[in-house]
Protein backbone atom coordinates (compact mmCIF):
# COMPACT_ATOMS: atom_id res chain seq x y z
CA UNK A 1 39.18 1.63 -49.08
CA UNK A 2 39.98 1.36 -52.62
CA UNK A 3 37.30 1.44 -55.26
CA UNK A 4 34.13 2.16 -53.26
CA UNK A 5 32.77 4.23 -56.04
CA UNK A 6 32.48 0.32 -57.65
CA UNK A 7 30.16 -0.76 -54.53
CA UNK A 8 26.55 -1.55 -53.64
CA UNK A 9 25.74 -1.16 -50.58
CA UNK A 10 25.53 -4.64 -49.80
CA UNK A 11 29.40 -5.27 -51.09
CA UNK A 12 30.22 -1.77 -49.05
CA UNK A 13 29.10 -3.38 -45.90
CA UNK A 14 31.31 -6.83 -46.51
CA UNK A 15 34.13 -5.16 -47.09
CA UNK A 16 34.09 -3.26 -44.67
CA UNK A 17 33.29 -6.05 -42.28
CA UNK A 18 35.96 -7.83 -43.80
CA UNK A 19 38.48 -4.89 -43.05
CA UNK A 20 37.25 -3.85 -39.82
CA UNK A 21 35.92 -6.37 -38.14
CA UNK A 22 32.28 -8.35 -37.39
CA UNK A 23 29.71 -5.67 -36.32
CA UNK A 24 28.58 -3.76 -39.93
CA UNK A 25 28.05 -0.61 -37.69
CA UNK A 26 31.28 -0.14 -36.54
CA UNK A 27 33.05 -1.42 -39.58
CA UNK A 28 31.17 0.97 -41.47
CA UNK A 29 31.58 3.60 -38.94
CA UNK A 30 35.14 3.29 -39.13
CA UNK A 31 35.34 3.33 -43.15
CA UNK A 32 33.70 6.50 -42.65
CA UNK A 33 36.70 7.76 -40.25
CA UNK A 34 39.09 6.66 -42.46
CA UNK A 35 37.82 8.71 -45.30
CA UNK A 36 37.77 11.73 -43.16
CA UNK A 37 40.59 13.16 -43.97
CA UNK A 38 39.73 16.36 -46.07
CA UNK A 39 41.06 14.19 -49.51
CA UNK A 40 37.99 12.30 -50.11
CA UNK A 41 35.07 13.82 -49.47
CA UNK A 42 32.77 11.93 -51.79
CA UNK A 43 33.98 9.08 -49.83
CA UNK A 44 33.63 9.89 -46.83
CA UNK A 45 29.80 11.20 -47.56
CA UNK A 46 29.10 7.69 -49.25
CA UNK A 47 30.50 5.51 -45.90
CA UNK A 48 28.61 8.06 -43.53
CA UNK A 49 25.39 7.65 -45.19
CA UNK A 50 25.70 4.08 -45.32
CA UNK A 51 26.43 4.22 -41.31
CA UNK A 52 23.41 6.31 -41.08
CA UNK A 53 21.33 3.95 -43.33
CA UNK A 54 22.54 0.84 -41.20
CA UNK A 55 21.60 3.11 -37.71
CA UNK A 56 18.16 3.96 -38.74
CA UNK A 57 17.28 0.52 -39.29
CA UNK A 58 18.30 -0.48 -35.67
CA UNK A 59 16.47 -0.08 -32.57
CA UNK A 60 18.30 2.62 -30.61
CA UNK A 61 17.96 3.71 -26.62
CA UNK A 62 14.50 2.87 -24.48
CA UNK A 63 12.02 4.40 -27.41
């Protein structure tokens, strides 16, 4: 995704739903794939700590 440096986090996440689909998570989640390609590793770490920012704030599993 072109100029994510020029995000918050709030933007981030509607572009990425925008581009990807409905569900933040997975749009997210898939930014962060995207970026995984060895080229753009500030990227990448900036869409995989937003997944992880979006995953701690949902209730996971039984606990």
């Amino acid at each position: 995704m072109t100029d994510w440096q020029n995000l918050t986090e709030h933007d981030a996440i509607e572009a990425a739903i925008a581009e990807q689909g409905k569900d933040p998570m997975a749009s997210v989640a898939y930014c962060a794939l995207g970026a995984y390609d060895g080229n753009s590793p500030g990227e990448y770490r900036f869409w995989f700590g937003l997944f992880l920012k979006l995953a701690k704030g949902k209730h996971v599993g039984w606990a």
